[in-house]
C-alpha atoms as a PDB file:
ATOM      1  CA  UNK A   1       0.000   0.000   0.000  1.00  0.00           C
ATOM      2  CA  UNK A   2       1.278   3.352  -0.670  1.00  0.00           C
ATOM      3  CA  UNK A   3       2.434   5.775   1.999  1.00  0.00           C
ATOM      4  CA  UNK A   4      -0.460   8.472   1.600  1.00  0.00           C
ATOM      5  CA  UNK A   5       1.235  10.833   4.520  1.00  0.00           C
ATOM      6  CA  UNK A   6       4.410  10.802   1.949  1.00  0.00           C
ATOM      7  CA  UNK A   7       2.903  11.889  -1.551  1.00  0.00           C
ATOM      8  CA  UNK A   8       3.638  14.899  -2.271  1.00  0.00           C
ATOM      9  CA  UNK A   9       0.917  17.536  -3.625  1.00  0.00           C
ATOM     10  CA  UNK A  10       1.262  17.655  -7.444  1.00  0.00           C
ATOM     11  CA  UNK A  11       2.138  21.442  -8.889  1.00  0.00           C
ATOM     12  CA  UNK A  12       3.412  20.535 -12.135  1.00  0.00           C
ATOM     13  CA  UNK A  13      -0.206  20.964 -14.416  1.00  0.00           C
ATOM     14  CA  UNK A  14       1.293  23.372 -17.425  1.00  0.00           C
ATOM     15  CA  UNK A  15      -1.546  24.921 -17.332  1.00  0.00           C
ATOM     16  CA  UNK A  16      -0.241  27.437 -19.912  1.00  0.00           C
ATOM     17  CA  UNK A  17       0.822  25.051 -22.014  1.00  0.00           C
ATOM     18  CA  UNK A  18      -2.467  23.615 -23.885  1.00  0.00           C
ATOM     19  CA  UNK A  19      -2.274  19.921 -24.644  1.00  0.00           C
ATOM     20  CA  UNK A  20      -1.225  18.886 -28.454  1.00  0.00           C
ATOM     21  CA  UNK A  21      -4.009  16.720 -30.662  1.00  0.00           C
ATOM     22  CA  UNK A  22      -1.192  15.940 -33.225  1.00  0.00           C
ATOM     23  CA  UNK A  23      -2.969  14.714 -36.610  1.00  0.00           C
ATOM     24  CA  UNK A  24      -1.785  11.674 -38.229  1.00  0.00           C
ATOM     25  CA  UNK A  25       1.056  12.006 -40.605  1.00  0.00           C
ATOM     26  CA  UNK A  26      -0.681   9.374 -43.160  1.00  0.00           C
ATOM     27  CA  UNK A  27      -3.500  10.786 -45.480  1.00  0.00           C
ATOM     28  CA  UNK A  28      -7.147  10.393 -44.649  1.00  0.00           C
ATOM     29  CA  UNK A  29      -5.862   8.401 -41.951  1.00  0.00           C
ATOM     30  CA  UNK A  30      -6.457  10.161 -39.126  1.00  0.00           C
ATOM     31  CA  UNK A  31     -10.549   9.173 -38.156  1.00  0.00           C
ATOM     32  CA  UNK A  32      -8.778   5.453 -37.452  1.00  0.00           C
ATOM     33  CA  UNK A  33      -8.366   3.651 -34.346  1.00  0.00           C
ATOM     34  CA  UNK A  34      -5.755   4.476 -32.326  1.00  0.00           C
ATOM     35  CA  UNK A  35      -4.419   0.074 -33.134  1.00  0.00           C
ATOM     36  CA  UNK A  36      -4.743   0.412 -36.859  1.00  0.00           C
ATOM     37  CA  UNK A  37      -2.706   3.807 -36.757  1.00  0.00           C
ATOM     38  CA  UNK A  38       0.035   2.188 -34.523  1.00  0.00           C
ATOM     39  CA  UNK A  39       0.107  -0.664 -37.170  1.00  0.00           C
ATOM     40  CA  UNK A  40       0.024   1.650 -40.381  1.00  0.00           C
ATOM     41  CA  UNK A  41       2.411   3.811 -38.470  1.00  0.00           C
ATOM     42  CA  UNK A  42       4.714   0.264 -38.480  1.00  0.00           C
ATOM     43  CA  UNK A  43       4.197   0.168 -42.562  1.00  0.00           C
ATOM     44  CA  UNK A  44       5.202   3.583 -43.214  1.00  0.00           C
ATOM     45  CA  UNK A  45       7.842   5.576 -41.943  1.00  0.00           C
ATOM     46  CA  UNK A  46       6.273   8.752 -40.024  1.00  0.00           C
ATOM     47  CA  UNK A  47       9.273  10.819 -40.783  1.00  0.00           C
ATOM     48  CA  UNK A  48       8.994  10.182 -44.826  1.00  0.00           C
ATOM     49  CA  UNK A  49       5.347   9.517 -44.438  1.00  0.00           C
ATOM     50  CA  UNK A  50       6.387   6.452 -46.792  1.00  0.00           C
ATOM     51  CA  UNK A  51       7.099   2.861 -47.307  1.00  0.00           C
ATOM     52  CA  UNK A  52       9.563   0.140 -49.000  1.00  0.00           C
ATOM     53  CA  UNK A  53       7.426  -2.636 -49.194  1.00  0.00           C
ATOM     54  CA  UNK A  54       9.268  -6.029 -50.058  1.00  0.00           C
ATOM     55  CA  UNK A  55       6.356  -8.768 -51.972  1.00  0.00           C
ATOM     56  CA  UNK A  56       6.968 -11.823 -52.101  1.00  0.00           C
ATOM     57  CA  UNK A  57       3.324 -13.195 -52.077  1.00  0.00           C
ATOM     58  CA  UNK A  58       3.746 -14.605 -56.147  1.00  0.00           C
ATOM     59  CA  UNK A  59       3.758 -17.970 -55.271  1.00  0.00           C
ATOM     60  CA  UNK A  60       0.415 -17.876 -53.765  1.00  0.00           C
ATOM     61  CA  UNK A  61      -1.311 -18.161 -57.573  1.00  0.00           C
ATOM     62  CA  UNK A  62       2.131 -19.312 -59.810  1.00  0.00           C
ATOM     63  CA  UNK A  63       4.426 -21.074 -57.396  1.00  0.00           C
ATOM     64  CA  UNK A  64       7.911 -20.770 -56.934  1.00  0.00           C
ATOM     65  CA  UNK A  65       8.623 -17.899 -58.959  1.00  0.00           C
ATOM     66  CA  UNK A  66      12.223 -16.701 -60.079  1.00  0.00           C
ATOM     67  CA  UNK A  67      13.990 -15.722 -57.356  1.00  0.00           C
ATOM     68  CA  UNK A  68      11.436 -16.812 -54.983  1.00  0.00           C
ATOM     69  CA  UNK A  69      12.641 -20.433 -55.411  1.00  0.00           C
ATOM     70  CA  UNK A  70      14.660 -20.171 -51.784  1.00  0.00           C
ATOM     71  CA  UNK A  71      12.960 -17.711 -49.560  1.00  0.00           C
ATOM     72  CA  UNK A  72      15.766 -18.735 -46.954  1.00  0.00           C
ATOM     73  CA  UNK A  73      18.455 -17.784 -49.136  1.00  0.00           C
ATOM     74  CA  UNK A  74      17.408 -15.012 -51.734  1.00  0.00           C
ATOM     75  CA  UNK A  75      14.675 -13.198 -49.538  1.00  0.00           C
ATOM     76  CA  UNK A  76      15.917 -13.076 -45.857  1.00  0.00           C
ATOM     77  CA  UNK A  77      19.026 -10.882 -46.299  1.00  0.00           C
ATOM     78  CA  UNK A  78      16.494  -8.366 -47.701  1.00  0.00           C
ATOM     79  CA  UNK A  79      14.531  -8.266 -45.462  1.00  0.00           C
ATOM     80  CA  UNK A  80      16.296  -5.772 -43.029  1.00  0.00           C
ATOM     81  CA  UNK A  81      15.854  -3.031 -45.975  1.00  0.00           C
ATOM     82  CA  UNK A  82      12.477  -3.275 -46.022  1.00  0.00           C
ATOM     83  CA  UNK A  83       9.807  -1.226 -43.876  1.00  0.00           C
ATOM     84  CA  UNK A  84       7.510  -4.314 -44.399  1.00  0.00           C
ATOM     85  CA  UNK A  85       7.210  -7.339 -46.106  1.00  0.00           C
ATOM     86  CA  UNK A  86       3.861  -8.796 -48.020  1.00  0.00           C
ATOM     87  CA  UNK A  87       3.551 -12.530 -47.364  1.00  0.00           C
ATOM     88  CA  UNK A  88       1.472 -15.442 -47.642  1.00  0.00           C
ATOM     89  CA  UNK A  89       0.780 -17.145 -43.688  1.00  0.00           C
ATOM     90  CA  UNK A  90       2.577 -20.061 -45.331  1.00  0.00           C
ATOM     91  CA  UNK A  91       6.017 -18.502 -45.792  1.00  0.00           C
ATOM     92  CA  UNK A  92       5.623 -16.570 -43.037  1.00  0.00           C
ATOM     93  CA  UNK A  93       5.240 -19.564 -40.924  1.00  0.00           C
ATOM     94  CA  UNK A  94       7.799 -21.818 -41.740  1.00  0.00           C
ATOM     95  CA  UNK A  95      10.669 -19.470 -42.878  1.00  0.00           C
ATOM     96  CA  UNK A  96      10.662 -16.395 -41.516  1.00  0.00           C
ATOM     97  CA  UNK A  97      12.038 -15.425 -37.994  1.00  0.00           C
ATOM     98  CA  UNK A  98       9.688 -15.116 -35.342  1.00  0.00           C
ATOM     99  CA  UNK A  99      12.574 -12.958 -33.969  1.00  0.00           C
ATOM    100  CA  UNK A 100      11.877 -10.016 -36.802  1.00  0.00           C
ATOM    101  CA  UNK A 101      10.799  -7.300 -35.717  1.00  0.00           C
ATOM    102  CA  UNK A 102       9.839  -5.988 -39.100  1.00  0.00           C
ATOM    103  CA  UNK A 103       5.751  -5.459 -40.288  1.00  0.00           C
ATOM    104  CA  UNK A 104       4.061  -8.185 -41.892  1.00  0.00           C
ATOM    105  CA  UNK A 105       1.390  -7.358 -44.332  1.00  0.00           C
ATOM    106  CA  UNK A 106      -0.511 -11.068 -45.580  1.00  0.00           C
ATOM    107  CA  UNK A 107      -1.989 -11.884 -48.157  1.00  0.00           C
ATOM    108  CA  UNK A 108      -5.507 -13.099 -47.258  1.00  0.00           C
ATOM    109  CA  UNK A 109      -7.416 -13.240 -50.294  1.00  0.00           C
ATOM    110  CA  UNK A 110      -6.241 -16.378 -52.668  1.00  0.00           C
ATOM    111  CA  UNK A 111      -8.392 -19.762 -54.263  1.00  0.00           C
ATOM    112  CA  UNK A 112      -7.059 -19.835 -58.254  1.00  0.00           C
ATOM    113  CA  UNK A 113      -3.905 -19.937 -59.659  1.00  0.00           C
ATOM    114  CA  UNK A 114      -2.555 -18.993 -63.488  1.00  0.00           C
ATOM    115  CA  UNK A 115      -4.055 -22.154 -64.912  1.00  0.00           C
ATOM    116  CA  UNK A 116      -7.407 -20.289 -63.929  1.00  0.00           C
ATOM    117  CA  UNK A 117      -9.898 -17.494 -64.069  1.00  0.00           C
ATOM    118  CA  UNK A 118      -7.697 -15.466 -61.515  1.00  0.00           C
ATOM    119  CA  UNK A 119     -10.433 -13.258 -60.625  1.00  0.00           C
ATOM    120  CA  UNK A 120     -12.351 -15.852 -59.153  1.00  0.00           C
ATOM    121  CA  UNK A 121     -10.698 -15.138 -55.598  1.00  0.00           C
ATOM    122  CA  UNK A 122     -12.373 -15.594 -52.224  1.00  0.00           C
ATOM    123  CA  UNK A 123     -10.887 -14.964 -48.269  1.00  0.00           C
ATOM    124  CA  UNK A 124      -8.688 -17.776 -47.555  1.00  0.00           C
ATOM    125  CA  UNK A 125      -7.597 -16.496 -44.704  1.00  0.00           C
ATOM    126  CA  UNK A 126      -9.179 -16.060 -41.492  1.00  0.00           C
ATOM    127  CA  UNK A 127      -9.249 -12.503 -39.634  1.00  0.00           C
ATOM    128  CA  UNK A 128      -8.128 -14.611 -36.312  1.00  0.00           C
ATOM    129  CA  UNK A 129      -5.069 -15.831 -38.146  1.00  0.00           C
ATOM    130  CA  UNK A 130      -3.969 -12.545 -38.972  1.00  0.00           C
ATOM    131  CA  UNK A 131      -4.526 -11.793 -35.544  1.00  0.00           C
ATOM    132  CA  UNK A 132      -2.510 -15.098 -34.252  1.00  0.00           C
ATOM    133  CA  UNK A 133       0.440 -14.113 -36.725  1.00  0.00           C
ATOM    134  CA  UNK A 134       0.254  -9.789 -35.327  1.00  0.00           C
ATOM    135  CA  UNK A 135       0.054  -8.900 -39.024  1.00  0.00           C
ATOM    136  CA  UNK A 136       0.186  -4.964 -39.426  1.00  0.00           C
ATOM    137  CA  UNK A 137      -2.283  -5.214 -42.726  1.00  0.00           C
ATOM    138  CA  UNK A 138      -4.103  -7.545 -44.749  1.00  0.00           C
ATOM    139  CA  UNK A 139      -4.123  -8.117 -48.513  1.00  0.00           C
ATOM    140  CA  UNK A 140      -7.015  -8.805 -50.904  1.00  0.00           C
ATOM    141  CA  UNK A 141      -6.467  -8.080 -54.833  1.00  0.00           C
ATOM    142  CA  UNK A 142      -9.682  -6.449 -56.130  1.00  0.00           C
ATOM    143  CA  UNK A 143     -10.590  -7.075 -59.970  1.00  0.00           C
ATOM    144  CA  UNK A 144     -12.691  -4.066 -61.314  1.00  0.00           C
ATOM    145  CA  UNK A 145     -13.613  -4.645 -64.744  1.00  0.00           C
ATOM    146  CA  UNK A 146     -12.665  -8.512 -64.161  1.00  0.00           C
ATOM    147  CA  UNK A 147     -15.237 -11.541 -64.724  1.00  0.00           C
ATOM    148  CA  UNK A 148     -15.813 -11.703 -60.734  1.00  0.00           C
ATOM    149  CA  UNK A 149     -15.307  -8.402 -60.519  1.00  0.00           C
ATOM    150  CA  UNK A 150     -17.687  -8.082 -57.719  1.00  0.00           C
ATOM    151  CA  UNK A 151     -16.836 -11.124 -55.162  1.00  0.00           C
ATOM    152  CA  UNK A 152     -13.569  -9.592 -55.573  1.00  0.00           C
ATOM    153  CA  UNK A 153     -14.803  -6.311 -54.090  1.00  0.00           C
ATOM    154  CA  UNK A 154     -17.186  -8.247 -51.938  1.00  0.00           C
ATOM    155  CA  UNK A 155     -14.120  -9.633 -50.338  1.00  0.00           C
ATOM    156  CA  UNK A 156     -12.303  -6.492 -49.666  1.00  0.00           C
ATOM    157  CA  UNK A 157     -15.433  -5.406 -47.683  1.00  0.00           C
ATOM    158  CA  UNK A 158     -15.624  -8.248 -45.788  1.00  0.00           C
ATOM    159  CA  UNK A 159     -11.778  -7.907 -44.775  1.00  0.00           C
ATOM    160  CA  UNK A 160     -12.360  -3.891 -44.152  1.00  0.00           C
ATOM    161  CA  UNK A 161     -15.570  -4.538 -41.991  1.00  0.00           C
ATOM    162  CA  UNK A 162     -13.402  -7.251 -39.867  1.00  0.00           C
ATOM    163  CA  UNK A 163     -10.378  -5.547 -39.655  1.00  0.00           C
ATOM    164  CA  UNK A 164     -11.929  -2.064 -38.831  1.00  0.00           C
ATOM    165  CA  UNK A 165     -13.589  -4.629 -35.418  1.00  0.00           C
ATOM    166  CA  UNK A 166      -9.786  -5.719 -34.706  1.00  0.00           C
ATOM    167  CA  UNK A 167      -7.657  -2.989 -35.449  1.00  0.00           C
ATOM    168  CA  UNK A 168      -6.157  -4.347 -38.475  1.00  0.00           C
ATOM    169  CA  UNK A 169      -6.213  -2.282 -41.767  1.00  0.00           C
ATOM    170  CA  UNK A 170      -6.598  -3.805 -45.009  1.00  0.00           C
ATOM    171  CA  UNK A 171      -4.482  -3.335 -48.447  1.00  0.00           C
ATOM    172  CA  UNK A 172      -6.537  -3.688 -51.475  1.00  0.00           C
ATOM    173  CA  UNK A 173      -4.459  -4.614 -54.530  1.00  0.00           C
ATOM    174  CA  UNK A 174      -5.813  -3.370 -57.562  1.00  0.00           C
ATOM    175  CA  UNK A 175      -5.423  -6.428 -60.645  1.00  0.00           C
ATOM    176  CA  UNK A 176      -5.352  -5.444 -64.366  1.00  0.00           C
ATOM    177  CA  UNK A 177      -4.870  -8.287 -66.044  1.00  0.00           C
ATOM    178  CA  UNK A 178      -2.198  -9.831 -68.163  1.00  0.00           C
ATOM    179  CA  UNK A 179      -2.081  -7.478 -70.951  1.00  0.00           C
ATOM    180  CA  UNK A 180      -1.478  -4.761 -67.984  1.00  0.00           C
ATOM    181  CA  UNK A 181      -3.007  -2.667 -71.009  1.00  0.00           C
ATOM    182  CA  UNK A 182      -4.552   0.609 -68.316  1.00  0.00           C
ATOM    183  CA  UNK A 183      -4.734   3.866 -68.375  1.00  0.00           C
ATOM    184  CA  UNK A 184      -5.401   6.783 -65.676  1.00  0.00           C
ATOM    185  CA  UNK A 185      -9.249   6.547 -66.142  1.00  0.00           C
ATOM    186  CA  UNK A 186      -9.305   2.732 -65.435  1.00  0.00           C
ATOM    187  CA  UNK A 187      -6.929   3.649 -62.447  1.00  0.00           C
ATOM    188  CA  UNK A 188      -9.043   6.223 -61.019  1.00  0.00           C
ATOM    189  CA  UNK A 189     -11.398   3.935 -61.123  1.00  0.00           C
ATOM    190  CA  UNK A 190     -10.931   1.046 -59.306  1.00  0.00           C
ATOM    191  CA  UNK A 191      -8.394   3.166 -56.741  1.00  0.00           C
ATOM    192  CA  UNK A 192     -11.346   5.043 -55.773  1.00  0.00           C
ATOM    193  CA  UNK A 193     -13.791   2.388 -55.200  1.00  0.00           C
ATOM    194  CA  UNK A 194     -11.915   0.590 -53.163  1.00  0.00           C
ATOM    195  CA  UNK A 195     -11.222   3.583 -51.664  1.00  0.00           C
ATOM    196  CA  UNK A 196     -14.613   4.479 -51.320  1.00  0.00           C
ATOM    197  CA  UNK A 197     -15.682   1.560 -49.691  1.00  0.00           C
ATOM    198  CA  UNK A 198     -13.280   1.259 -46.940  1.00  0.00           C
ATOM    199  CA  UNK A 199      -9.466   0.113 -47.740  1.00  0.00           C
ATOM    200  CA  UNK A 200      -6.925   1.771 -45.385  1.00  0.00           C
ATOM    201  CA  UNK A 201      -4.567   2.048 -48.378  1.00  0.00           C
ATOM    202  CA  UNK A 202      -4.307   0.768 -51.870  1.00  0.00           C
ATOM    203  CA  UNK A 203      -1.209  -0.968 -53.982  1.00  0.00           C
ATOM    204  CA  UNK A 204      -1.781  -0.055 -57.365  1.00  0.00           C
ATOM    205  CA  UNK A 205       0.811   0.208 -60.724  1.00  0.00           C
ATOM    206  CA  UNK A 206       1.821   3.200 -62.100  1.00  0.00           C
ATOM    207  CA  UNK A 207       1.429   4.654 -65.571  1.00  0.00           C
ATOM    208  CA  UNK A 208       3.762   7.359 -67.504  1.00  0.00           C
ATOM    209  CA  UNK A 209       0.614   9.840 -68.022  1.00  0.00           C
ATOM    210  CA  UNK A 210      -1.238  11.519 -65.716  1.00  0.00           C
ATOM    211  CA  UNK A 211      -0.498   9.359 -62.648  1.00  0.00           C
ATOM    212  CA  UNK A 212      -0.997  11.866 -60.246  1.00  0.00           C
ATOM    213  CA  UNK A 213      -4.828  12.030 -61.143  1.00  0.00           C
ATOM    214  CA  UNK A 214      -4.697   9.032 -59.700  1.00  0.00           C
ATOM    215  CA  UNK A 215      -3.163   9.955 -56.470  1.00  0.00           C
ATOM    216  CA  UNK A 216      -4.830  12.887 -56.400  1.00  0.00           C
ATOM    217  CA  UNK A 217      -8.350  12.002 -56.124  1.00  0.00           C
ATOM    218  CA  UNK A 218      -8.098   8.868 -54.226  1.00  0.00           C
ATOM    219  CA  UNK A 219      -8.506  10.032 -50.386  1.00  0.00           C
ATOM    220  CA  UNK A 220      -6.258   7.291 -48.837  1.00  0.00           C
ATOM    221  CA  UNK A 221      -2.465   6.288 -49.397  1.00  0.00           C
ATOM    222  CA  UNK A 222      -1.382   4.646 -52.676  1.00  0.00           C
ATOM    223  CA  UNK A 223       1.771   2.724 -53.020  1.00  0.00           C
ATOM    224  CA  UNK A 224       3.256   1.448 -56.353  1.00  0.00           C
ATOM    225  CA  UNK A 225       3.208  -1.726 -57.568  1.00  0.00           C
ATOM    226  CA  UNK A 226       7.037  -2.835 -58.807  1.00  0.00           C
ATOM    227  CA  UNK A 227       5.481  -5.102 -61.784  1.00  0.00           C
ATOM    228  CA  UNK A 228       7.691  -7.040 -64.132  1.00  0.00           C
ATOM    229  CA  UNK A 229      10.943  -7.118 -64.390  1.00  0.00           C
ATOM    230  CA  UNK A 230      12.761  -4.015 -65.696  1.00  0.00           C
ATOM    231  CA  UNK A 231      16.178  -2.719 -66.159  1.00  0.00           C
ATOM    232  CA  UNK A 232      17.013  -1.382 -62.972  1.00  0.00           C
ATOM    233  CA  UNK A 233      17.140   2.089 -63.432  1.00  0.00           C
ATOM    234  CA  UNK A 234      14.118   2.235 -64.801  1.00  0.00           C
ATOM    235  CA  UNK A 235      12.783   0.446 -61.862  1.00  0.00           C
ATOM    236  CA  UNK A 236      14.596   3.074 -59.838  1.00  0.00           C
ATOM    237  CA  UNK A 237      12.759   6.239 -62.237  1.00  0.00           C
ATOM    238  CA  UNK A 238       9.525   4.900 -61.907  1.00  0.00           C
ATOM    239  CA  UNK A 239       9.658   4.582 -58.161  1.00  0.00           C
ATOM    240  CA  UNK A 240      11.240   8.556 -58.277  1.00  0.00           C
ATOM    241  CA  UNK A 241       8.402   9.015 -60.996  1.00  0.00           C
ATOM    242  CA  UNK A 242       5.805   7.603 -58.594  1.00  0.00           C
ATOM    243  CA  UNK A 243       6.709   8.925 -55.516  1.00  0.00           C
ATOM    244  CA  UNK A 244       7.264  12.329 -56.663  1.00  0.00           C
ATOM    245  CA  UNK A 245       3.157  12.487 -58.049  1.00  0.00           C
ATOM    246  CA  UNK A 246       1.710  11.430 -54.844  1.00  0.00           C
ATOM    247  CA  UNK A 247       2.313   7.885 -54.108  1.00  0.00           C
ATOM    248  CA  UNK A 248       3.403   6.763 -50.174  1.00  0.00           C
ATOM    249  CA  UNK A 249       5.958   4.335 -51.247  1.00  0.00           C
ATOM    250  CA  UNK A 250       6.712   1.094 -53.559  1.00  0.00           C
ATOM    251  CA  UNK A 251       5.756  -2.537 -52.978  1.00  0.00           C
ATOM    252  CA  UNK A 252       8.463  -4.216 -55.310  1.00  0.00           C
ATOM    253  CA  UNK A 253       9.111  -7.478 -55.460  1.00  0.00           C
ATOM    254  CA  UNK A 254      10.625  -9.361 -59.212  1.00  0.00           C
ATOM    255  CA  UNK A 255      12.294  -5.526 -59.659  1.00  0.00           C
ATOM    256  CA  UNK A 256      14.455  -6.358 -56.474  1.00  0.00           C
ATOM    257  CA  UNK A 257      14.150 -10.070 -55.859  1.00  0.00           C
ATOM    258  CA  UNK A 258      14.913 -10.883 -59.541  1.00  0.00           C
ATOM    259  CA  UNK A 259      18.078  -7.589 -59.933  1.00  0.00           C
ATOM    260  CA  UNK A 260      21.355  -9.171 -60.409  1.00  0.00           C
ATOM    261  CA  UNK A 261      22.094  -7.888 -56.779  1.00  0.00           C
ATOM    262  CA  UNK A 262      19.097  -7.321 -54.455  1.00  0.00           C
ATOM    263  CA  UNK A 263      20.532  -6.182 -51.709  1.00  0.00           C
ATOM    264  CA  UNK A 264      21.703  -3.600 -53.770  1.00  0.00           C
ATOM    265  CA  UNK A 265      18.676  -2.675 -55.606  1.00  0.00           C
ATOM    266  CA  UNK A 266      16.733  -2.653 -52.223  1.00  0.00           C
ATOM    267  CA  UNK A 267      18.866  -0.273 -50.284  1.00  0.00           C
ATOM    268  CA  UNK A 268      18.866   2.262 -54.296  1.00  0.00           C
ATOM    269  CA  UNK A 269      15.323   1.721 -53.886  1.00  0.00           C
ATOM    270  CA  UNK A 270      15.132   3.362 -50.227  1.00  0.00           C
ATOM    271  CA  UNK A 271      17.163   5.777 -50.999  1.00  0.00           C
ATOM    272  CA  UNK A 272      14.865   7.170 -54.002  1.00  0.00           C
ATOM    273  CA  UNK A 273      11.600   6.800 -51.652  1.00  0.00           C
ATOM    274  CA  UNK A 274      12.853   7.979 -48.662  1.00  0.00           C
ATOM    275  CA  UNK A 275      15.449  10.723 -49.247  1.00  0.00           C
ATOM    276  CA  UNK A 276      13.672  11.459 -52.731  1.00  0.00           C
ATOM    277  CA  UNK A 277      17.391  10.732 -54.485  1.00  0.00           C
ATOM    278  CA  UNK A 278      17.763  11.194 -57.991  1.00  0.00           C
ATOM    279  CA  UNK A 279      17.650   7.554 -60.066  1.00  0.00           C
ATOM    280  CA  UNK A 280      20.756   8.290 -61.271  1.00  0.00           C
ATOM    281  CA  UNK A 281      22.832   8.803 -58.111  1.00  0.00           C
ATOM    282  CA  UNK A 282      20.362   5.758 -56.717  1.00  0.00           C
ATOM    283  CA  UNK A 283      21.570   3.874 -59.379  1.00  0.00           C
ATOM    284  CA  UNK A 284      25.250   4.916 -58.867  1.00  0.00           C
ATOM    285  CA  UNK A 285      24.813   3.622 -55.106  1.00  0.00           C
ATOM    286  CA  UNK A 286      23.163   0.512 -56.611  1.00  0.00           C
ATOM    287  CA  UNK A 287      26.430  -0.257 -58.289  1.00  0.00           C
ATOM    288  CA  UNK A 288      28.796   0.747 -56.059  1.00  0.00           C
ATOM    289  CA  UNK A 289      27.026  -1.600 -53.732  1.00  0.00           C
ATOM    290  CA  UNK A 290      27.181  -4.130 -55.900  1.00  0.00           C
ATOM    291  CA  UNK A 291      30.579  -3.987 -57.114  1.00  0.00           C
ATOM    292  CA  UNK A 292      31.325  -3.630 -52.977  1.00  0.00           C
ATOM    293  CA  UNK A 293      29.048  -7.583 -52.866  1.00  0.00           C
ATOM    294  CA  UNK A 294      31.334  -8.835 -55.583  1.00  0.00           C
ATOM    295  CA  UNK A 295      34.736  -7.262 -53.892  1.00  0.00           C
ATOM    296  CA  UNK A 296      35.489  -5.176 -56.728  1.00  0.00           C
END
């Protein structure tokens, strides 16, 4: 019990000093729960107000993918360069480190695979795994304009409406197909909808013209999608590209994973979203990285 003759009479109120209601760094976020702020807080970096978001969710649809055939040996080392990684409960289960402390964003949406109709997705996860596993987000893909164009949506909902019970915000990842043939008006789009109805932030690919239409009139955080496989400075200008017209961040995954040095490519990568470097002098830290890897 405490001493109540020994406390001493508390003078120390400020009362000058009104108390600070500090808005949340990340747009249209700041109406959220006090948990799904910490979490998206744990995705992006409050002092950039962005994120590097490692995927390596491919083989969820088209198995082991190039450079996803070892996540042991080709994706750990990366890991420490990323703000988050995107995950399937799988991999995240049997290969990566309970001892990470880094943010976990899972996929939970899944059910085809290339062989397929890959719109024709459901939930495969339950909200109480990504509970169990302390996930910081959860991933559906959304197909507007696909053949189950609305189950997809349907699904995000569902996730949104469970998440928004638990704390957890979801990611809706915006599909376009295999032609990738989409233009700012499809983009604006589906970004908004699933905007619209409820996702806490949206991964979505970026196009040469008039991108920042699309960042501009969607009301939450949009982050890039890497895509295929490209050279790697013009991975490193389209992140600069996207970044600089509104988007929070990349999630890249073949553009790193599949780079003749990832480690490199990762840390050229943070460099462009977080300290808004120039793809060239990115790229010149890329290599000098690289040549450093190969003890040149």
């Amino acid at each position: 019990m405490p001493d109540v003759d020994e406390i001493k009479e508390a003078k120390k109120f400020y009362s000058d000093i009104p108390q600070k209601t500090e808005g949340f760094f990340l747009k249209g976020s700041n109406s959220l729960d006090w948990g799904i702020k910490n979490r998206l807080a744990r995705i992006f970096n409050p002092k950039s107000g962005r994120t590097v978001m490692l995927a390596i969710d491919h083989g969820y649809f088209q198995g082991p993918t190039t450079g996803l055939e070892r996540i042991d040996i080709n994706i750990l080392p990366l890991v420490p360069y990323a703000d988050t990684v995107m995950l399937t409960r799988g991999i995240l289960r049997s290969i990566v480190p309970p001892t990470t402390t880094k943010s976990i964003v899972l996929r939970v949406s899944g059910g085809t695979s290339i062989l397929k109709e890959l719109s024709n997705e459901d939930i495969a996860v339950n909200i109480e795994e990504s509970i169990r596993l302390n996930v910081c987000a959860m991933a559906v893909q959304v197909f507007i304009g696909g053949e189950h164009e609305r189950e997809s949506i349907k699904n995000m909902t569902r996730m949104v409406d469970m998440g928004m019970r638990y704390g957890i915000p979801t990611l809706a990842v915006t599909a376009v197909g295999k032609d990738m043939n989409r233009g700012a008006r499809y983009f604006r789009l589906a970004v908004r909808i699933c905007a619209e109805l409820g996702a806490n932030y949206i991964k979505t690919y970026y196009i040469e013209k008039d991108f920042e239409t699309v960042t501009a009139s969607c009301p939450v955080p949009i982050v890039m999608a890497g895509g295929k496989k490209i050279p790697e400075l013009d991975a490193l200008t389209m992140a600069y590209n996207a970044v600089q017209q509104g988007a929070s961040g990349v999630d890249m995954g073949r553009n790193i994973f599949q780079s003749e040095s990832p480690v490199a490519m990762i840390q050229a990568v943070r460099a462009v979203v977080h300290d808004n470097e120039t793809p060239e002098k990115a790229f010149d830290l890329y290599n000098t990285i690289k040549n450093q890897s190969a003890g040149l």
